[in-house]
PDB file of N, CA and C in Angstrom:
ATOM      1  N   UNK A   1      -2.025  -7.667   7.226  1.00  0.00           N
ATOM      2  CA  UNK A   1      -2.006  -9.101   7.389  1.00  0.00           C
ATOM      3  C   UNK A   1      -3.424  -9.646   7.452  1.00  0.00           C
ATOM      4  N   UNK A   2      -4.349  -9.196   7.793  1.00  0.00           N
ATOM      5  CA  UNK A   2      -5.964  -9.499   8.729  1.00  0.00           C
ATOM      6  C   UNK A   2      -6.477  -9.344   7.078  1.00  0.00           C
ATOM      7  N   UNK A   3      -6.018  -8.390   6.075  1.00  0.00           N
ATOM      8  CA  UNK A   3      -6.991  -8.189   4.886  1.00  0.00           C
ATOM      9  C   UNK A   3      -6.570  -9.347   3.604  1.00  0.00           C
ATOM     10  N   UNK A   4      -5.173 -10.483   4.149  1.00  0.00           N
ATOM     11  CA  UNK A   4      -4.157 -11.444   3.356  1.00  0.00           C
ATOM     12  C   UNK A   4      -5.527 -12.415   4.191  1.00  0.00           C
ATOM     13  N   UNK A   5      -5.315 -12.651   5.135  1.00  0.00           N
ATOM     14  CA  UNK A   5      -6.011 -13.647   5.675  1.00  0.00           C
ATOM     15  C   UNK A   5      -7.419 -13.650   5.248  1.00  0.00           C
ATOM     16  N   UNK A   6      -8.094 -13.066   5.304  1.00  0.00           N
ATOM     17  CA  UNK A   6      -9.724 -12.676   4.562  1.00  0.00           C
ATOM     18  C   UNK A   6      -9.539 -12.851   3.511  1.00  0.00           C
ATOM     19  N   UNK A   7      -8.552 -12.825   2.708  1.00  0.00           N
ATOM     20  CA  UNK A   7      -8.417 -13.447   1.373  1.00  0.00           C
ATOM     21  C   UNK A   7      -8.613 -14.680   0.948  1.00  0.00           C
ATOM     22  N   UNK A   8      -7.244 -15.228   1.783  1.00  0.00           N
ATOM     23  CA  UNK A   8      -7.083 -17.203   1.655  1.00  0.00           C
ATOM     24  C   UNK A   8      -7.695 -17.399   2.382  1.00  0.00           C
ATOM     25  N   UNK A   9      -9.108 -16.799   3.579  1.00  0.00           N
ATOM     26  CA  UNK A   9     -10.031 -17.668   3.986  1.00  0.00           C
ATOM     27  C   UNK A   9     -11.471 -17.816   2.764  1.00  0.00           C
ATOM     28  N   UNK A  10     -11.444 -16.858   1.965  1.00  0.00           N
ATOM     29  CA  UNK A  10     -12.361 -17.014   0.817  1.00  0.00           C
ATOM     30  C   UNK A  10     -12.234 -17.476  -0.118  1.00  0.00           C
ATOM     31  N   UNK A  11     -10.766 -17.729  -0.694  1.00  0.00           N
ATOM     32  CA  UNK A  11     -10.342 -18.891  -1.314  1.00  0.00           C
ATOM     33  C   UNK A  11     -10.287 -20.492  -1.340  1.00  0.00           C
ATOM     34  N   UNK A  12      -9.868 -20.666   0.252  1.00  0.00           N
ATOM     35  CA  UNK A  12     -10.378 -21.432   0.300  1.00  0.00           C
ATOM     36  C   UNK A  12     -12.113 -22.298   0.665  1.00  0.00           C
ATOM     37  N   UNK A  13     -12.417 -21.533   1.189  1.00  0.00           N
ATOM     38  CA  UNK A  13     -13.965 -21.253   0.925  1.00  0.00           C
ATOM     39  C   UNK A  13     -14.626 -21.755   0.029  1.00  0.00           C
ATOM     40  N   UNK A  14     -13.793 -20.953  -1.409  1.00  0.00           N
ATOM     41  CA  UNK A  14     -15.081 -21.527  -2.474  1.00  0.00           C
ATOM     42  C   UNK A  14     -14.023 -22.319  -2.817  1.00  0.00           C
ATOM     43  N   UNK A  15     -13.316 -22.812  -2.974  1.00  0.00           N
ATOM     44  CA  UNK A  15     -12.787 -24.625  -3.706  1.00  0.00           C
ATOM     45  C   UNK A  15     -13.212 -25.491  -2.606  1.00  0.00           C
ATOM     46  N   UNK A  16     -13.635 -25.365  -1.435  1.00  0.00           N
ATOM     47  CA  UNK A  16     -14.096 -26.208  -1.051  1.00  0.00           C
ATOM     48  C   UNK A  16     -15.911 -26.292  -1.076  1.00  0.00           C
ATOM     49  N   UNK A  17     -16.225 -25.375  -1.907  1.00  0.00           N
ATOM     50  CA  UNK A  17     -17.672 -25.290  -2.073  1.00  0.00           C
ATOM     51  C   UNK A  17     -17.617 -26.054  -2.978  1.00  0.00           C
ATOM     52  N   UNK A  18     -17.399 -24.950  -4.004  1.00  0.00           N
ATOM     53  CA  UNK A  18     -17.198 -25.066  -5.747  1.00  0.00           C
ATOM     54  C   UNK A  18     -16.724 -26.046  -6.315  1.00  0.00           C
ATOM     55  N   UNK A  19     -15.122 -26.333  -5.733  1.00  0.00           N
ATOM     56  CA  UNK A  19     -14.380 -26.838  -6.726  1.00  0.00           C
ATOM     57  C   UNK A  19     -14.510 -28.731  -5.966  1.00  0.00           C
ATOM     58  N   UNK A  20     -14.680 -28.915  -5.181  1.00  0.00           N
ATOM     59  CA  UNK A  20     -14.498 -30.343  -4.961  1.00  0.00           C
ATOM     60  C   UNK A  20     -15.609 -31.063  -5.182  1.00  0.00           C
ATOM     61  N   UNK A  21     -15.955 -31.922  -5.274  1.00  0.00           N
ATOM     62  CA  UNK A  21     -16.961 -33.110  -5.321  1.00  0.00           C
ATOM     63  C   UNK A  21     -16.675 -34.016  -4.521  1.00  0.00           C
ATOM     64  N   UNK A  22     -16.202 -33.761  -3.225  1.00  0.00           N
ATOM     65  CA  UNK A  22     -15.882 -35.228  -2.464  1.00  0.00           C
ATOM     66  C   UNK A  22     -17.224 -35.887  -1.655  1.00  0.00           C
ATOM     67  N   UNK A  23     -17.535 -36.769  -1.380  1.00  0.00           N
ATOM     68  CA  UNK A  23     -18.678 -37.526  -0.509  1.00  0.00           C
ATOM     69  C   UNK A  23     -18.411 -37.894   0.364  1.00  0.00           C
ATOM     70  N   UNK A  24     -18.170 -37.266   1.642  1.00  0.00           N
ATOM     71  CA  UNK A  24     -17.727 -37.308   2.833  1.00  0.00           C
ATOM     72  C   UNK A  24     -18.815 -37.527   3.704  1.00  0.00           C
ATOM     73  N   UNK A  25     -19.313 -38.229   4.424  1.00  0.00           N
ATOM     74  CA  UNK A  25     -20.847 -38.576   4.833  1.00  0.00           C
ATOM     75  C   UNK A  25     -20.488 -37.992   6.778  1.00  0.00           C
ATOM     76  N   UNK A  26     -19.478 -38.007   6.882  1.00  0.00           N
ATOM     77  CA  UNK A  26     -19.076 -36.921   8.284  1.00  0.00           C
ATOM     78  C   UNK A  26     -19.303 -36.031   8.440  1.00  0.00           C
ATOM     79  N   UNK A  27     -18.737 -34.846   6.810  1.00  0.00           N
ATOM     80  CA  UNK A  27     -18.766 -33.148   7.173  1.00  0.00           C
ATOM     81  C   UNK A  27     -19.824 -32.887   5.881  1.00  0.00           C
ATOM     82  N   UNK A  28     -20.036 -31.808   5.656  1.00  0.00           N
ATOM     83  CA  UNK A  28     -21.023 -30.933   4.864  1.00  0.00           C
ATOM     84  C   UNK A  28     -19.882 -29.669   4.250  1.00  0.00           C
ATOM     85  N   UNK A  29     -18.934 -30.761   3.430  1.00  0.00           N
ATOM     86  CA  UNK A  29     -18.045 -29.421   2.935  1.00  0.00           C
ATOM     87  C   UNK A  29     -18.347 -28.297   2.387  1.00  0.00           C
ATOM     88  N   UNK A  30     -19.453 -28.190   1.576  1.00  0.00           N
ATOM     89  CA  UNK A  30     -20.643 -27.234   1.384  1.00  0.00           C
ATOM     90  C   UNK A  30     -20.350 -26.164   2.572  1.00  0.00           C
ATOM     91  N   UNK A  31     -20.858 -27.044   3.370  1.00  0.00           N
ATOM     92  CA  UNK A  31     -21.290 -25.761   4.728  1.00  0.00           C
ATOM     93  C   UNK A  31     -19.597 -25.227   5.206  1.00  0.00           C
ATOM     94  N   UNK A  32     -19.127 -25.884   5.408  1.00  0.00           N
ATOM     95  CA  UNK A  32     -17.349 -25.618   5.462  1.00  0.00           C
ATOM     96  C   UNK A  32     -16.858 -24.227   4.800  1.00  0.00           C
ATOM     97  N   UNK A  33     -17.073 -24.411   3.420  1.00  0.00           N
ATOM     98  CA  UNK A  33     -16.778 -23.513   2.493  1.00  0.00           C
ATOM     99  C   UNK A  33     -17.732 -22.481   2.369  1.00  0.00           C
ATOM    100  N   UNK A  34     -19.014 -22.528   2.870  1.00  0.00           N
ATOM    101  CA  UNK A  34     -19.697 -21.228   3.154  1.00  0.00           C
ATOM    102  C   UNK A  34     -19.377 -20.393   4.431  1.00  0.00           C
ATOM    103  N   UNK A  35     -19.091 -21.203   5.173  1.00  0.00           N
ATOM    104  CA  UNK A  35     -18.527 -20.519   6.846  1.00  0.00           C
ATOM    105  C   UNK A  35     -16.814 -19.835   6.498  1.00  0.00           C
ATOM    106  N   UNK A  36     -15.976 -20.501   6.042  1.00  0.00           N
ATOM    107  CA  UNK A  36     -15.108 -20.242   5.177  1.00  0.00           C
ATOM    108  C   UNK A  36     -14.955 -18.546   4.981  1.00  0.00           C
ATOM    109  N   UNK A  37     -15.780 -18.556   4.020  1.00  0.00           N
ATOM    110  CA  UNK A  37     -15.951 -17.581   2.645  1.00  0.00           C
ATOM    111  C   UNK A  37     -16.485 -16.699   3.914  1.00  0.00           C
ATOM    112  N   UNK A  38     -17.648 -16.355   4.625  1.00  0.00           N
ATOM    113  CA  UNK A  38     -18.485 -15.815   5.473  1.00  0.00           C
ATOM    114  C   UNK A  38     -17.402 -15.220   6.410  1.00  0.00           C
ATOM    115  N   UNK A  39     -16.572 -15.909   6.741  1.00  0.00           N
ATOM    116  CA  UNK A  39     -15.309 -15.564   8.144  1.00  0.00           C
ATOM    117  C   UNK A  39     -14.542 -14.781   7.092  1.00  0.00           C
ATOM    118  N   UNK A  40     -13.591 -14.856   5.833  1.00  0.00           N
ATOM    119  CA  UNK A  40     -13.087 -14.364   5.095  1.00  0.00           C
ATOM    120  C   UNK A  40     -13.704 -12.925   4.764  1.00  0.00           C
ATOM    121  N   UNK A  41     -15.153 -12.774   4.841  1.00  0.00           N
ATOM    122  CA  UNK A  41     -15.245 -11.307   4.079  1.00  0.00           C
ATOM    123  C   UNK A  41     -15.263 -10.699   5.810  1.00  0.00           C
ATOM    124  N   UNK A  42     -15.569 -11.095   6.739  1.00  0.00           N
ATOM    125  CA  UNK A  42     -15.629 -10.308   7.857  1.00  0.00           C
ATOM    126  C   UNK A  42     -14.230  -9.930   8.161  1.00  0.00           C
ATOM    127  N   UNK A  43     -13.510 -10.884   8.196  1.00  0.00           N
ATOM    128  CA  UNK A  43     -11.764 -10.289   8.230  1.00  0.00           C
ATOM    129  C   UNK A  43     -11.363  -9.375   7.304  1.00  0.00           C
ATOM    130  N   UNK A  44     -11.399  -9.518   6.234  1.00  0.00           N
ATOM    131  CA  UNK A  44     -11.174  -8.520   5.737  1.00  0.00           C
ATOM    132  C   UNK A  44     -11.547  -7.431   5.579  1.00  0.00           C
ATOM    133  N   UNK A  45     -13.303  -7.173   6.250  1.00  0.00           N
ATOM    134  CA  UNK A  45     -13.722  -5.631   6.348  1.00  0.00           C
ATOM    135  C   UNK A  45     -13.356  -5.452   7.136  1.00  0.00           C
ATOM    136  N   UNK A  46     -12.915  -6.423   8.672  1.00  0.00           N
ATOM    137  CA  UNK A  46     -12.757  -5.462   9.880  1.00  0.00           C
ATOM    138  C   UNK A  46     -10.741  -4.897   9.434  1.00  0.00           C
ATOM    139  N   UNK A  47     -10.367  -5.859   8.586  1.00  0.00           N
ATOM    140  CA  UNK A  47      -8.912  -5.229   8.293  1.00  0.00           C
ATOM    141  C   UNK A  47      -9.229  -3.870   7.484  1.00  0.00           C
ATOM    142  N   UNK A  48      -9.940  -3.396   6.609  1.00  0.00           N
ATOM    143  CA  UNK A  48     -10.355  -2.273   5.925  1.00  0.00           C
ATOM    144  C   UNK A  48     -10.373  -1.070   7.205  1.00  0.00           C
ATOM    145  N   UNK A  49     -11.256  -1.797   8.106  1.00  0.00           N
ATOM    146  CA  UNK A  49     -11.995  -0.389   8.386  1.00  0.00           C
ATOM    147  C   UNK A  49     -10.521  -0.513   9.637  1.00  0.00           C
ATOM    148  N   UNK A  50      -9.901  -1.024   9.728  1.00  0.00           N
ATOM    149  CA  UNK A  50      -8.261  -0.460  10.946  1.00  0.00           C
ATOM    150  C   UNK A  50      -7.817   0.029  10.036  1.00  0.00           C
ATOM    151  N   UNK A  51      -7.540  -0.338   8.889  1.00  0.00           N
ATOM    152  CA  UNK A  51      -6.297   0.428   8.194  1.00  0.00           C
ATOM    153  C   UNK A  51      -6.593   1.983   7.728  1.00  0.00           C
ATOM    154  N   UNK A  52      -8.396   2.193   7.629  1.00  0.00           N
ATOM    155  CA  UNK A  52      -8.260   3.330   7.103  1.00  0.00           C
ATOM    156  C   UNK A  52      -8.940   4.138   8.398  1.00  0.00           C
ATOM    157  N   UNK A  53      -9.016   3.851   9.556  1.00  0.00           N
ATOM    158  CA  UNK A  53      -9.803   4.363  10.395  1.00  0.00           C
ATOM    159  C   UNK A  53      -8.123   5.876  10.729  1.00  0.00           C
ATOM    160  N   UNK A  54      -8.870   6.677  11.385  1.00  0.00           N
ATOM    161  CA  UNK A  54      -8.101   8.016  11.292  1.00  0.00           C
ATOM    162  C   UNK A  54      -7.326   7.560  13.291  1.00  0.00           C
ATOM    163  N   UNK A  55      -6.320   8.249  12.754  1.00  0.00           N
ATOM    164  CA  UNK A  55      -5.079   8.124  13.679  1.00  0.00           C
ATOM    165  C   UNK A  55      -5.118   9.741  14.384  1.00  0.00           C
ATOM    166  N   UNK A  56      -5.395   9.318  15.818  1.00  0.00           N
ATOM    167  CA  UNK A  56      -5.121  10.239  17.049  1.00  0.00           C
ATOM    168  C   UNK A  56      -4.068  11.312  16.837  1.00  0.00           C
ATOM    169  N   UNK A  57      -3.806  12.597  16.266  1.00  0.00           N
ATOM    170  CA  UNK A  57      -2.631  13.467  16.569  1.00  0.00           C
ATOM    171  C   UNK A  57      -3.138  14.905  17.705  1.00  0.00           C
ATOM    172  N   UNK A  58      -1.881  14.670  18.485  1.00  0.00           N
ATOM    173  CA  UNK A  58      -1.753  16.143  18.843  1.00  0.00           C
ATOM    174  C   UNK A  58      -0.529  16.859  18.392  1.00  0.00           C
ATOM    175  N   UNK A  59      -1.278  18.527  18.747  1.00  0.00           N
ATOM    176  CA  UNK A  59      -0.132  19.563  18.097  1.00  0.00           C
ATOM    177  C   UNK A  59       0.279  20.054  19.270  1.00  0.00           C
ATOM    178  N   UNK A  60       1.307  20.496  20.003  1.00  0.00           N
ATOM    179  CA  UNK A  60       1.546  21.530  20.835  1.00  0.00           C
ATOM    180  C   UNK A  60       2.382  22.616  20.483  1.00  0.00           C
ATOM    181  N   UNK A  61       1.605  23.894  20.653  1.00  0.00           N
ATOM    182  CA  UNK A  61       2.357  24.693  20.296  1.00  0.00           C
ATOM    183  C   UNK A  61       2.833  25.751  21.202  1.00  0.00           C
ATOM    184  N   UNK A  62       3.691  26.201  21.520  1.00  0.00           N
ATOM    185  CA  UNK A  62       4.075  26.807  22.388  1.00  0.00           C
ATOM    186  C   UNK A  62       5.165  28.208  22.475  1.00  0.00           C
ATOM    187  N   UNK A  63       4.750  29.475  22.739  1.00  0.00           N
ATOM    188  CA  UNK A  63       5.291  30.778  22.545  1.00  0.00           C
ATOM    189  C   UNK A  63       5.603  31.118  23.426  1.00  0.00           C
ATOM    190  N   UNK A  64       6.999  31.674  23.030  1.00  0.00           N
ATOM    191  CA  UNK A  64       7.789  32.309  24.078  1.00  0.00           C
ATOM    192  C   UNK A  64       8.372  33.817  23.294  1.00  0.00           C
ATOM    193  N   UNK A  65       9.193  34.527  24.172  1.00  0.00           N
ATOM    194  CA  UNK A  65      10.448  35.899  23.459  1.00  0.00           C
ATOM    195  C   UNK A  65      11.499  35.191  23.920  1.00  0.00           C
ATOM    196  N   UNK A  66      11.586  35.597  22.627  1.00  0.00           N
ATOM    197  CA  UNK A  66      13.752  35.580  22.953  1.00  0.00           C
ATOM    198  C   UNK A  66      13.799  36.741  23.750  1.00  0.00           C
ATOM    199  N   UNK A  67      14.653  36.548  24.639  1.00  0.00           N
ATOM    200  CA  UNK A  67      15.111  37.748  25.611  1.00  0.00           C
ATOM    201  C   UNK A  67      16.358  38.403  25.178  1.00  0.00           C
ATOM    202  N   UNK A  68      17.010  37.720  24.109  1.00  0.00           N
ATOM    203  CA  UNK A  68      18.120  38.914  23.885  1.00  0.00           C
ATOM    204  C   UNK A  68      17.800  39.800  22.383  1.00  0.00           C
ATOM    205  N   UNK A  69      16.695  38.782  21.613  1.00  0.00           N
ATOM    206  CA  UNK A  69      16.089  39.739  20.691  1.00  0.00           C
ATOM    207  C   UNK A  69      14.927  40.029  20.705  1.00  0.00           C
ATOM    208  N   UNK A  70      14.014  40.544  21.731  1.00  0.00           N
ATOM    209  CA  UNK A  70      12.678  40.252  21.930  1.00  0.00           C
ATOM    210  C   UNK A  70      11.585  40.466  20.729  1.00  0.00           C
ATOM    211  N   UNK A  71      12.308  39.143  20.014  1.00  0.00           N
ATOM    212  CA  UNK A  71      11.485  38.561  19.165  1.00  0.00           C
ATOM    213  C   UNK A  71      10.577  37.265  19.914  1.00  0.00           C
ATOM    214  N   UNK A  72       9.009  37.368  19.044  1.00  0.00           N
ATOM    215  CA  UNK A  72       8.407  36.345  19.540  1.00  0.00           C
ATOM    216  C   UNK A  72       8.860  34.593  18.977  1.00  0.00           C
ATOM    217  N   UNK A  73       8.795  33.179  19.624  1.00  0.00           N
ATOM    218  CA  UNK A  73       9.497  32.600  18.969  1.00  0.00           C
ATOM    219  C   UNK A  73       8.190  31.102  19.597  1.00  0.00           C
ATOM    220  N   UNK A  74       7.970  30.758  18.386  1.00  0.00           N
ATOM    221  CA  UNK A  74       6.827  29.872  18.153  1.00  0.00           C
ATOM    222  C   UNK A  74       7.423  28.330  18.060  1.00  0.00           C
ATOM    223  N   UNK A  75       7.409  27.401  18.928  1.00  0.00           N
ATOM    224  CA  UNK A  75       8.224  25.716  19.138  1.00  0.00           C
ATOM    225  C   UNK A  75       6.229  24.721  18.872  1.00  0.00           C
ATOM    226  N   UNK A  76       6.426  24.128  17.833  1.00  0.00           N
ATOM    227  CA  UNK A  76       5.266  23.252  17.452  1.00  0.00           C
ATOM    228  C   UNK A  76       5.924  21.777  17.253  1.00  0.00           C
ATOM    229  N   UNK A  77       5.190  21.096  18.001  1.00  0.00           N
ATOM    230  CA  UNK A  77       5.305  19.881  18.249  1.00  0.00           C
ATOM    231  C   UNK A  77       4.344  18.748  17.769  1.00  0.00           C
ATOM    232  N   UNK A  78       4.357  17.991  16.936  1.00  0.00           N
ATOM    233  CA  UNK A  78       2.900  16.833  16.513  1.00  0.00           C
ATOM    234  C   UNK A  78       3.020  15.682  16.803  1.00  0.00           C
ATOM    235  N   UNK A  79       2.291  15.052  17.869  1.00  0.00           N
ATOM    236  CA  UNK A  79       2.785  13.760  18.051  1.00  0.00           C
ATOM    237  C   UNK A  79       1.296  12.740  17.418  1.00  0.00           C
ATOM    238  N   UNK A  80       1.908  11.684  17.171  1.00  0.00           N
ATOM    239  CA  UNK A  80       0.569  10.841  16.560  1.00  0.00           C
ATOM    240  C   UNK A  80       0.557   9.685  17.188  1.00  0.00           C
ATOM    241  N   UNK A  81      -0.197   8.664  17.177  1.00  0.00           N
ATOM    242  CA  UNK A  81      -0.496   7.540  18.050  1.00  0.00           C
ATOM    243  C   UNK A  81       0.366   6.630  16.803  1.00  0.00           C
ATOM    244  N   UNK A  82       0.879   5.805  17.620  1.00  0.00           N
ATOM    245  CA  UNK A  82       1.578   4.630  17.200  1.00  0.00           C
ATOM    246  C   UNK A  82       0.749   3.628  16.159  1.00  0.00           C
ATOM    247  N   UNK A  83       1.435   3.402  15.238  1.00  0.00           N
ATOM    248  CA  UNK A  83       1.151   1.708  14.322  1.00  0.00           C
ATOM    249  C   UNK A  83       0.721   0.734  15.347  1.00  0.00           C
ATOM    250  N   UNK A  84      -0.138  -0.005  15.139  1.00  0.00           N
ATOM    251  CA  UNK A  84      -0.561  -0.718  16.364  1.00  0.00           C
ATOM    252  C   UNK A  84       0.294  -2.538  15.799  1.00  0.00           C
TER     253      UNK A  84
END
């Protein structure tokens, strides 16, 4: 969602740089659409670097005998950290 949003904040960004010509003597749509565009690429790297940043797992593994075939008998478990 965070790397959608960094999108349509750089979109709109540059049509309000680029694409308008309005004379608004209040705002500096210029500056609008550079702050815009500027907030847009930061959202979307910080969405990059969550989505590919590496996810917490543990293994547990744990050995026991069977006692009626004293065979050895190996139970492995992987748990990983949740989708946030």
């Amino acid at each position: 969602m965070s790397i959608g949003l960094g999108i349509f904040l750089i979109v709109v960004g540059a049509i309000l740089t680029f694409a308008l010509n309005v004379d608004a003597t209040w705002i500096d749509l210029d500056l609008v659409g550079y702050l815009l565009m500027g907030a847009g690429v930061v959202v979307t790297l910080i969405g990059i670097v969550l989505l590919v940043r590496k996810r917490q797992t543990v293994t547990t593994v744990r050995t026991s005998v069977d006692p009626r075939t004293g065979t050895r008998v190996d139970q492995r478990a992987t748990e990983s950290d949740p989708l946030p």
